[in-house]
N, C-alpha and C. Protein backbone atom coordinates (compact mmCIF):
# COMPACT_ATOMS: atom_id res chain seq x y z
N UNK A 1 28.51 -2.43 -46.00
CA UNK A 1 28.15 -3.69 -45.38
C UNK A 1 28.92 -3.84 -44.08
N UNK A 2 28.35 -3.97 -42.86
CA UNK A 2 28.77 -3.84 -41.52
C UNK A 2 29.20 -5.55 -41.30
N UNK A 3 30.27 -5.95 -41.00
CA UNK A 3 30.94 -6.81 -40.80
C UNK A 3 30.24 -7.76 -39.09
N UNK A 4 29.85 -8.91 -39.09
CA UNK A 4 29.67 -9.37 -37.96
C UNK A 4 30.56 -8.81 -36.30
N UNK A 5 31.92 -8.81 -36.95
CA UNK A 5 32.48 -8.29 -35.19
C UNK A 5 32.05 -6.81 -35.62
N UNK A 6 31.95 -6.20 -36.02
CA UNK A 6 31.63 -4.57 -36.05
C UNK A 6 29.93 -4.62 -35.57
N UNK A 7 29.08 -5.30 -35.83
CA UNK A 7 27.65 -5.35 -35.63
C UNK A 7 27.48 -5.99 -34.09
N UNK A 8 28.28 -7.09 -33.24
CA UNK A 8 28.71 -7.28 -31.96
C UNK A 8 29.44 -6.05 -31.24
N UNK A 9 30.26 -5.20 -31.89
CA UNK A 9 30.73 -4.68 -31.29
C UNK A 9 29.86 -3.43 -30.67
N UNK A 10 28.86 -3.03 -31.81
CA UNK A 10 28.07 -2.14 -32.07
C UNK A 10 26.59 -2.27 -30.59
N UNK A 11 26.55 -3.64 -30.53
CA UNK A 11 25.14 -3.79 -29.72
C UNK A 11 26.00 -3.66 -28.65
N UNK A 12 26.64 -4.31 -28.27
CA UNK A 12 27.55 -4.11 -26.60
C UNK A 12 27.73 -3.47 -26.48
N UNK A 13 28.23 -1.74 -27.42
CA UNK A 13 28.50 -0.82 -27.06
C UNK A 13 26.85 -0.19 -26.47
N UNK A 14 25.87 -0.57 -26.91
CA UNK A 14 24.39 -0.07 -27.50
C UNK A 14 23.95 -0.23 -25.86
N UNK A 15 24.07 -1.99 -25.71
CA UNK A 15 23.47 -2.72 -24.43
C UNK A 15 23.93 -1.89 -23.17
N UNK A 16 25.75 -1.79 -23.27
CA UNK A 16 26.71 -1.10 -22.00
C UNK A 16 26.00 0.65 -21.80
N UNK A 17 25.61 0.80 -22.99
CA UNK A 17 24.79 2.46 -22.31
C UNK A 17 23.47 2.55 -22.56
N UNK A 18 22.71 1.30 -22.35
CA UNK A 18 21.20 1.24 -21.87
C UNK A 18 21.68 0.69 -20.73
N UNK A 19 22.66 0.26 -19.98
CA UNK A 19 22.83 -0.25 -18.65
C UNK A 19 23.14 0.86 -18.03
N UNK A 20 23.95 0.93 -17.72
CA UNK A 20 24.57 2.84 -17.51
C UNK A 20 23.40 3.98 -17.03
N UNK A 21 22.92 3.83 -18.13
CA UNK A 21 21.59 4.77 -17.98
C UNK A 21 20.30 4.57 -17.52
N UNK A 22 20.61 2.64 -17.52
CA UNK A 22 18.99 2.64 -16.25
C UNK A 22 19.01 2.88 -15.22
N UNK A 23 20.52 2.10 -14.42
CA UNK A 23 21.04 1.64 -13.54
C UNK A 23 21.27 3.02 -12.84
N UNK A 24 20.93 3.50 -11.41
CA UNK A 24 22.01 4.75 -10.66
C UNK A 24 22.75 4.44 -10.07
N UNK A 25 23.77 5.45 -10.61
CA UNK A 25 24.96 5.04 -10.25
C UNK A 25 24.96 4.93 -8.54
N UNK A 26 25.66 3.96 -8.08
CA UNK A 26 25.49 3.21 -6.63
C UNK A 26 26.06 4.51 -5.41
N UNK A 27 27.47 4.80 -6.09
CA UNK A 27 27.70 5.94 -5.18
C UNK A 27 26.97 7.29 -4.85
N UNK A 28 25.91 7.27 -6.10
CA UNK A 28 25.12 9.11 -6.05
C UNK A 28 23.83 7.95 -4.80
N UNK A 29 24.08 6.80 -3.86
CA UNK A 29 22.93 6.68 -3.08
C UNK A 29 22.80 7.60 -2.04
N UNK A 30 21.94 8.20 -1.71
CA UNK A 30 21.93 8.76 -0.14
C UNK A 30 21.52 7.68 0.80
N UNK A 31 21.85 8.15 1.89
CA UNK A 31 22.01 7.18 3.01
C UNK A 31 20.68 7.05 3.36
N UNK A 32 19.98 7.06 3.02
CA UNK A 32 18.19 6.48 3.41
C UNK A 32 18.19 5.67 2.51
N UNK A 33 19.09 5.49 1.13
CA UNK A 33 18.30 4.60 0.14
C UNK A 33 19.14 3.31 0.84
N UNK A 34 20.06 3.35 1.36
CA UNK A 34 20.81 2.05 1.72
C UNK A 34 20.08 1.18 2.52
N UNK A 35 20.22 -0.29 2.35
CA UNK A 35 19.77 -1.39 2.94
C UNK A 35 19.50 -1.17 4.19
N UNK A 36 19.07 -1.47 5.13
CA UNK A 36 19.24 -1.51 6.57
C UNK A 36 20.32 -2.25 7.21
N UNK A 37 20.44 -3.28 6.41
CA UNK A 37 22.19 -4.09 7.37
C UNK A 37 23.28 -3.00 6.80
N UNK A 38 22.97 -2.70 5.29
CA UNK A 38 24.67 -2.00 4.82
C UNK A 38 24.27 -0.36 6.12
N UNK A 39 23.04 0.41 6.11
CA UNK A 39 22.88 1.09 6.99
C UNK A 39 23.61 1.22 9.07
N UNK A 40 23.30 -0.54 9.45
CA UNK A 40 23.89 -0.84 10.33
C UNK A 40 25.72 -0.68 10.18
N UNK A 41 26.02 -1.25 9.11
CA UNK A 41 26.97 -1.60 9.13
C UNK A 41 27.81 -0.07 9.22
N UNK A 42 27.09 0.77 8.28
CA UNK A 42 28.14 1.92 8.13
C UNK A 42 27.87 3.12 8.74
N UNK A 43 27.22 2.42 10.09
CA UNK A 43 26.41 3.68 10.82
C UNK A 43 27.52 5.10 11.77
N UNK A 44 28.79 4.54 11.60
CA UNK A 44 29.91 5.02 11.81
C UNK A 44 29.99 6.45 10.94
N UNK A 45 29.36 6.31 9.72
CA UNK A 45 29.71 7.31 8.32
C UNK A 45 28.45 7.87 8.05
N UNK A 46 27.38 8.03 8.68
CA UNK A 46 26.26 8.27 8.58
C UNK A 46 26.09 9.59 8.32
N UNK A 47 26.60 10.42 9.58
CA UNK A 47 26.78 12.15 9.26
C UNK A 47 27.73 12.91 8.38
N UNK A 48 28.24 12.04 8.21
CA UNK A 48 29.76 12.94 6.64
C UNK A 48 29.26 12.35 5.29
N UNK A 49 28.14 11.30 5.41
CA UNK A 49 27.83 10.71 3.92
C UNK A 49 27.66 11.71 3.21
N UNK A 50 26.90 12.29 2.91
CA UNK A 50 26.82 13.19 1.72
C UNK A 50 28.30 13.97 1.47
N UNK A 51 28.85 14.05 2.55
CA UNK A 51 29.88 15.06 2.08
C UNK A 51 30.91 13.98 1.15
N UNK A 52 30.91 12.89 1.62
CA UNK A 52 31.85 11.69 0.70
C UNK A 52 31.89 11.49 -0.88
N UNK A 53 33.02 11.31 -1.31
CA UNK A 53 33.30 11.38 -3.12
C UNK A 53 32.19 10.06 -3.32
N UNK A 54 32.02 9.88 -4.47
CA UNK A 54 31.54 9.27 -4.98
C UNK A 54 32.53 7.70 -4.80
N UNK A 55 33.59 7.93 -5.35
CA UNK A 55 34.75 6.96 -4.71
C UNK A 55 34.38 6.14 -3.49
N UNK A 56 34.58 7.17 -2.58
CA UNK A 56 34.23 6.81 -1.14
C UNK A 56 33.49 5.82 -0.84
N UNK A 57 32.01 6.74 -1.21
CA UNK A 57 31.35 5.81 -1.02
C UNK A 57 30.60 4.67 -1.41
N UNK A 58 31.46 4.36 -2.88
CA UNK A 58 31.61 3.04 -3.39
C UNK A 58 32.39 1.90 -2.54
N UNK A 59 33.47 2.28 -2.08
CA UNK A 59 34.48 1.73 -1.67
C UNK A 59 34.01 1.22 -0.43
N UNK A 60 33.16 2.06 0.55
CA UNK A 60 32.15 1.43 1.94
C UNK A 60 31.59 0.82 1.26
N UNK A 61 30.60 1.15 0.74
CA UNK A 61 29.76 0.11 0.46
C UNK A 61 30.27 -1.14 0.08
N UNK A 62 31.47 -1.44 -0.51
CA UNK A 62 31.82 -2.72 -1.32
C UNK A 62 32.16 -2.91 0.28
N UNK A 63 33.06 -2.52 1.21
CA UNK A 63 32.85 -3.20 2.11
C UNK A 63 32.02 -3.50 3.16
N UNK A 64 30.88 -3.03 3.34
CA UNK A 64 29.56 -3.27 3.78
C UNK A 64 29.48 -4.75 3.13
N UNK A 65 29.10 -5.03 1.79
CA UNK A 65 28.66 -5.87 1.30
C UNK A 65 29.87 -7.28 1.22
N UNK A 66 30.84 -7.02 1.82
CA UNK A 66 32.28 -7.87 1.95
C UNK A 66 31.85 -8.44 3.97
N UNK A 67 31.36 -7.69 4.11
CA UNK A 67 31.40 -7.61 5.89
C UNK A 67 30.11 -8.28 6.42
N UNK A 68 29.47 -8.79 5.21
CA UNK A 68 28.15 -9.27 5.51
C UNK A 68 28.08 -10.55 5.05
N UNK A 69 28.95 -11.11 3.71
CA UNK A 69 29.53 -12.64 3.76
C UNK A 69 30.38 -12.95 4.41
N UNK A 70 30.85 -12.36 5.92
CA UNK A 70 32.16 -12.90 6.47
C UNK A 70 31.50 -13.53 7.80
N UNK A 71 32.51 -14.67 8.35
CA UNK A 71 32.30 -14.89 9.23
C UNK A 71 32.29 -14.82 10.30
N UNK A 72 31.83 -15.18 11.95
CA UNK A 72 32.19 -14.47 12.85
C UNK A 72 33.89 -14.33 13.14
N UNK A 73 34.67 -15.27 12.70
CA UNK A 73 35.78 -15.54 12.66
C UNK A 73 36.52 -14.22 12.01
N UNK A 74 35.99 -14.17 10.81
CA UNK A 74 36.68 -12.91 9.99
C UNK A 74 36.80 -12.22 10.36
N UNK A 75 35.33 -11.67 10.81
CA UNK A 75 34.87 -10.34 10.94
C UNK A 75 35.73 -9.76 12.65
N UNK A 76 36.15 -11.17 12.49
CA UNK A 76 37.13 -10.39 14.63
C UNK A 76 38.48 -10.09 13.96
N UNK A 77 38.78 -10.92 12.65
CA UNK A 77 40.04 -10.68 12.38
C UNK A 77 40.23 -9.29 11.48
N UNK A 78 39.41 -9.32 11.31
CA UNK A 78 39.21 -7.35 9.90
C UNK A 78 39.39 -6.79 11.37
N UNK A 79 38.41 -6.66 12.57
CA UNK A 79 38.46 -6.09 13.41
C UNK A 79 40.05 -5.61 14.11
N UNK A 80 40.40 -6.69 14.05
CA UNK A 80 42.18 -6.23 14.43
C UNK A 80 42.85 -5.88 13.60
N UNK A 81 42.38 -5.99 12.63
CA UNK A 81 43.63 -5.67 11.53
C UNK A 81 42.80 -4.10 11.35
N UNK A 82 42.15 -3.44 11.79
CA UNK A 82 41.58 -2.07 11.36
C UNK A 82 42.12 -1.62 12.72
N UNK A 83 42.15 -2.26 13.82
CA UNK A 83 42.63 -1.37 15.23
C UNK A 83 44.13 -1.78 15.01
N UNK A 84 44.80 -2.51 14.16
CA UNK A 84 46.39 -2.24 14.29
C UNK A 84 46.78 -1.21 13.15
N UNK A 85 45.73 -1.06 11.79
CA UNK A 85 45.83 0.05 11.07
C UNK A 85 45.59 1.28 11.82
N UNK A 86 44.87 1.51 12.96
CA UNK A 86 44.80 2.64 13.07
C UNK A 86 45.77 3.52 14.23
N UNK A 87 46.25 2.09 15.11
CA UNK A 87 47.30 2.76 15.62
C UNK A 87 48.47 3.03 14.63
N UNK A 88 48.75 2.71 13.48
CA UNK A 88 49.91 3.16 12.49
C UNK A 88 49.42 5.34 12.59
N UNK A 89 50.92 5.47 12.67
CA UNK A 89 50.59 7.04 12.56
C UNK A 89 51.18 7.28 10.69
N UNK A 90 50.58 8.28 10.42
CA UNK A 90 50.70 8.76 8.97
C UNK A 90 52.05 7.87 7.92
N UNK A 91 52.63 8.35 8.49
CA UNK A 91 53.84 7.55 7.75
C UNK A 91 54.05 5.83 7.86
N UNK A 92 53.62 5.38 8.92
CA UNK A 92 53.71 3.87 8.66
C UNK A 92 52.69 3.56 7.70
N UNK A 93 51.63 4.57 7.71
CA UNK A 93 50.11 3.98 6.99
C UNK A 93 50.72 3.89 5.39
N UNK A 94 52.01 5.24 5.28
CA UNK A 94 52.36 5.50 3.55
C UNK A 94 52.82 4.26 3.19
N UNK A 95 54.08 3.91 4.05
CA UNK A 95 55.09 3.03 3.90
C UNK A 95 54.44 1.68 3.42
N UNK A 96 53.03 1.63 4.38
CA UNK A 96 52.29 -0.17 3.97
C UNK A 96 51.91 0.17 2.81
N UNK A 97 51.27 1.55 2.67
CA UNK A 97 50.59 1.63 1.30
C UNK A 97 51.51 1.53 -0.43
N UNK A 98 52.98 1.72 0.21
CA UNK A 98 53.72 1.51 -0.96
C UNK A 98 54.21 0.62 -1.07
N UNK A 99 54.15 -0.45 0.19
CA UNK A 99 54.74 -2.07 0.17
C UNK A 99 53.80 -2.56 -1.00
N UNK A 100 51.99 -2.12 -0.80
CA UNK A 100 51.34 -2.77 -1.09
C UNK A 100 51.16 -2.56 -2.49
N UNK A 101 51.17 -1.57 -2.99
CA UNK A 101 51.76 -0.95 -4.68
C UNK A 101 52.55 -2.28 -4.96
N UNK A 102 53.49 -2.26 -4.74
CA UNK A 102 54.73 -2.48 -4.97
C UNK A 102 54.55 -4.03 -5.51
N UNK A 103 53.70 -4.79 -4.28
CA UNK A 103 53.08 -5.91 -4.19
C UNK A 103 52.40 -6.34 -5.35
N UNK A 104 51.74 -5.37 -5.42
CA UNK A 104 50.62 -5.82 -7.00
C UNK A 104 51.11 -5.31 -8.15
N UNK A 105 52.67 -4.89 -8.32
CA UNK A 105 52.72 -4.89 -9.29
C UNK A 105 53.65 -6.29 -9.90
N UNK A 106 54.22 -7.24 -9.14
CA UNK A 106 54.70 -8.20 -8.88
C UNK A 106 53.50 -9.15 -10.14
N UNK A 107 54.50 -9.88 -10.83
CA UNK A 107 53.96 -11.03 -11.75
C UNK A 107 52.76 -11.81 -10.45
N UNK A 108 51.85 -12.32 -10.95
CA UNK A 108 51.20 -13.44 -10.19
C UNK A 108 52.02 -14.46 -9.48
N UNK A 109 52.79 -14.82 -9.87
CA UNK A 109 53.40 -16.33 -9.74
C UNK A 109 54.60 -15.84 -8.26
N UNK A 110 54.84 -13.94 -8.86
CA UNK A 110 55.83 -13.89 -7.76
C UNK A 110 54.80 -13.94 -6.01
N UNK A 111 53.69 -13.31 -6.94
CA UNK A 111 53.37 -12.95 -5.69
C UNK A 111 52.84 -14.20 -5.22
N UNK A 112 52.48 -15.08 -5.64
CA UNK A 112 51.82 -16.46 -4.60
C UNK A 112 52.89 -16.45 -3.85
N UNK A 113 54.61 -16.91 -4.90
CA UNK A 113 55.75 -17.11 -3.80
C UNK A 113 56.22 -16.44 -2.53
N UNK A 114 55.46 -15.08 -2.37
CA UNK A 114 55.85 -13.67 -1.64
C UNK A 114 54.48 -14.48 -0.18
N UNK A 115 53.95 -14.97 -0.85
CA UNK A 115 52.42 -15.45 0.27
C UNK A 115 52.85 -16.85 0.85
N UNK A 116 53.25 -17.61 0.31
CA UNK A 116 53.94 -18.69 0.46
C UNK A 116 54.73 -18.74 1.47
N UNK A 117 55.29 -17.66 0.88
CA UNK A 117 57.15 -17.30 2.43
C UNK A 117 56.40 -16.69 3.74
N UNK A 118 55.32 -16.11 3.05
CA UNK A 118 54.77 -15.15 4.57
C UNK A 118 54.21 -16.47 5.36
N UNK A 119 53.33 -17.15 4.82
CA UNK A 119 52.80 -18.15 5.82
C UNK A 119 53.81 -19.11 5.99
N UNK A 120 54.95 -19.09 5.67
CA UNK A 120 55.75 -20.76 6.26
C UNK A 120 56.30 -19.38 7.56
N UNK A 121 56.43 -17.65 7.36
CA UNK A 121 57.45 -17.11 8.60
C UNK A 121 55.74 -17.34 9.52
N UNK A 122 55.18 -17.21 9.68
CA UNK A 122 53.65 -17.41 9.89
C UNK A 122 53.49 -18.34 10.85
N UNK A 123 54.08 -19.58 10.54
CA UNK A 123 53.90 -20.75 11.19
C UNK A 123 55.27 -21.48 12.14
N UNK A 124 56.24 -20.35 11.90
CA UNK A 124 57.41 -20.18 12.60
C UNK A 124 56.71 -20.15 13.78
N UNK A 125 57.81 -20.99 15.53
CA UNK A 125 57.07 -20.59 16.67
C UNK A 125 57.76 -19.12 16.69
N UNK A 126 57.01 -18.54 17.82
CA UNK A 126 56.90 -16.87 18.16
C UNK A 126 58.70 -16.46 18.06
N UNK A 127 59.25 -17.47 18.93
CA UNK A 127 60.82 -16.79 19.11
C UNK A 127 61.79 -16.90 17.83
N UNK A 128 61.22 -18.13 16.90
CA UNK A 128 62.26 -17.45 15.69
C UNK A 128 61.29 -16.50 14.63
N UNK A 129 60.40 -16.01 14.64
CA UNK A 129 59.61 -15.30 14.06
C UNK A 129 60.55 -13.78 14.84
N UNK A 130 60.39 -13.59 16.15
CA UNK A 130 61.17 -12.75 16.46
C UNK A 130 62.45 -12.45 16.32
N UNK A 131 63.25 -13.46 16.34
CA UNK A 131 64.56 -13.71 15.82
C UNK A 131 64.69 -13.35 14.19
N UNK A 132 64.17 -13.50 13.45
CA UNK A 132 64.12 -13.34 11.85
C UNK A 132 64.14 -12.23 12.08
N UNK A 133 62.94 -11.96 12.70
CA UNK A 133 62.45 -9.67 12.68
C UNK A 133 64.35 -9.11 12.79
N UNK A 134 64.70 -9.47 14.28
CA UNK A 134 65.87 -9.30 14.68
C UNK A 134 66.85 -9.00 13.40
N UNK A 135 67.09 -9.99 12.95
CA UNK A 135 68.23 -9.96 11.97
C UNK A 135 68.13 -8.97 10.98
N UNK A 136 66.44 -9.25 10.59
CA UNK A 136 66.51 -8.42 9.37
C UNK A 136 66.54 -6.57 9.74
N UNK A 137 66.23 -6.16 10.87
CA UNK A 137 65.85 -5.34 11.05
C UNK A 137 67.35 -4.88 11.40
N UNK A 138 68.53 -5.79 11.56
CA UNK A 138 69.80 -4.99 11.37
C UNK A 138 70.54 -4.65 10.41
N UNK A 139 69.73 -5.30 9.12
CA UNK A 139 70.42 -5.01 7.85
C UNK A 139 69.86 -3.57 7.43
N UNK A 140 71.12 -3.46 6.69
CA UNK A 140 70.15 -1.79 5.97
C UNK A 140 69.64 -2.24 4.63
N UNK A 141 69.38 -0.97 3.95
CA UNK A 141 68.23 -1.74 2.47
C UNK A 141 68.85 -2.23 1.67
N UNK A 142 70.23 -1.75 1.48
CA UNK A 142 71.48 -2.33 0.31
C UNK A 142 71.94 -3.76 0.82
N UNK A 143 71.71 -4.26 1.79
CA UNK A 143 71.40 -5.45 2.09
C UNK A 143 70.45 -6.53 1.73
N UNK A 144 69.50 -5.93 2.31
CA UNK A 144 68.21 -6.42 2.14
C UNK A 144 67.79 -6.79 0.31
N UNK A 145 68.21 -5.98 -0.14
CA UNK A 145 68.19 -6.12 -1.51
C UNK A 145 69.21 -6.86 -1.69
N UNK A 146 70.06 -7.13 -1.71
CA UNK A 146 71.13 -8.48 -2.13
C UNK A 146 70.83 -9.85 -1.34
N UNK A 147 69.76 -10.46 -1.06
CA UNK A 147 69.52 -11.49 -0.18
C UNK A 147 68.93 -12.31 -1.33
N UNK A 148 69.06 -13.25 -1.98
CA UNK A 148 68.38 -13.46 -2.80
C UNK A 148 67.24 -14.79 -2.62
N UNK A 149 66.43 -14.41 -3.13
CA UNK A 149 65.23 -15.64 -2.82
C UNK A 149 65.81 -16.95 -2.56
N UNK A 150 65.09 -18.26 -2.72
CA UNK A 150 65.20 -19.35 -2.42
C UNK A 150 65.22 -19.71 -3.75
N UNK A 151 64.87 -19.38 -4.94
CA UNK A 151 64.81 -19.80 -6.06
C UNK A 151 66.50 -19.47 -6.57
N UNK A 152 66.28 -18.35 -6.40
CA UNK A 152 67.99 -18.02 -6.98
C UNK A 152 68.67 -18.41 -6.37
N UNK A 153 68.69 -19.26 -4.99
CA UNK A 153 69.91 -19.83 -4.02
C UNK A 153 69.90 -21.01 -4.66
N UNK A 154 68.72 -21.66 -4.74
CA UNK A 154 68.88 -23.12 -5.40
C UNK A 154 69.71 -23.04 -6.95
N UNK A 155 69.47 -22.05 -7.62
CA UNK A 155 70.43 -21.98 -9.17
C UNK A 155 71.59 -21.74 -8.82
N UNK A 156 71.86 -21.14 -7.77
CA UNK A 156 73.48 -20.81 -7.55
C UNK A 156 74.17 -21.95 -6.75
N UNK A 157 73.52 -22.75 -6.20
CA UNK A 157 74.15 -23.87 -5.39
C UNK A 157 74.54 -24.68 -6.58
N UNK A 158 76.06 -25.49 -6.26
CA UNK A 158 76.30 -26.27 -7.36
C UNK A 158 75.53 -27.75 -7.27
N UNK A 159 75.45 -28.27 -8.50
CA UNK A 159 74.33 -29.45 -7.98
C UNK A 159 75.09 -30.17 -7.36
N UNK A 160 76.11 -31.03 -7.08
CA UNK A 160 76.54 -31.56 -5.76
C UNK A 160 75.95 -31.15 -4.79
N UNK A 161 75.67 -30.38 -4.21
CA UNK A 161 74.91 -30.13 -3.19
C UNK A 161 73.60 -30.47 -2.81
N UNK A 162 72.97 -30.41 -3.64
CA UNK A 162 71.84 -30.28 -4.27
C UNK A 162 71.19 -31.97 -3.66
């Protein structure tokens, strides 16, 4: 006698590979089957498509389809932020890429606080934004690592202060 969650578990498994198997998979598309805007959009990648992983060209496409709900606003700001990625040479590109690891592996809650701090240095005017860079950029990392947040300054201050 097959138990109700075993008989749920059984069709979802059933449903998830009649989906699978209707559906083609998005990355085996060749570049004729693509939309005409995602076409526009990724007309940059047009002649190496086929040679691209499957990965790949999931990963365009999701941003094709990211680049087409954005606004004109956005879409100038992706624009700079892809021409300041690309002046990064190899090693700055690693270094962001392991900030950004690093980043997501951070609890949720740290990371709002990590977004939080970026937009209040954000809204700093230009010269203490530069001034901050300054300072920090004279510490070395055994420094930098002993600075402790704003949370742990407030527990260590005695409450008189406070």
């Amino acid at each position: 006698m097959k138990t109700t969650k075993g008989r749920c578990w059984s069709w979802g498994c059933m449903a998830l590979l009649a989906l699978m198997l209707s559906v083609p998979a998005l990355a085996d598309t060749d570049w004729s089957d693509l939309p005409e805007e995602q076409q526009a959009i990724l007309a940059p990648f047009e002649q190496q498509w086929s040679e691209f992983s499957a990965e790949r060209r999931e990963r365009l496409m999701g941003a094709a389809e990211r680049w087409q709900g954005m606004t004109a606003e956005e879409r100038e700001q992706a624009r700079e932020r892809l021409g300041r990625w690309q002046e990064l040479d190899p090693q700055e590109r690693d270094a962001v890429r392991e900030r950004y690891r690093r980043f997501q592996e951070l609890p949720p809650e740290r990371q709002e606080r990590v977004r939080e701090r970026f937009q209040q240095f954000r809204d700093l005017p230009a010269d203490q934004r530069r001034e901050l860079r300054q300072r920090w950029e004279r510490l070395g990392p055994e420094q930098r690592e002993r600075i402790p947040d704003l949370e742990q300054r407030q527990r260590m201050q005695p409450l008189r202060d406070r």
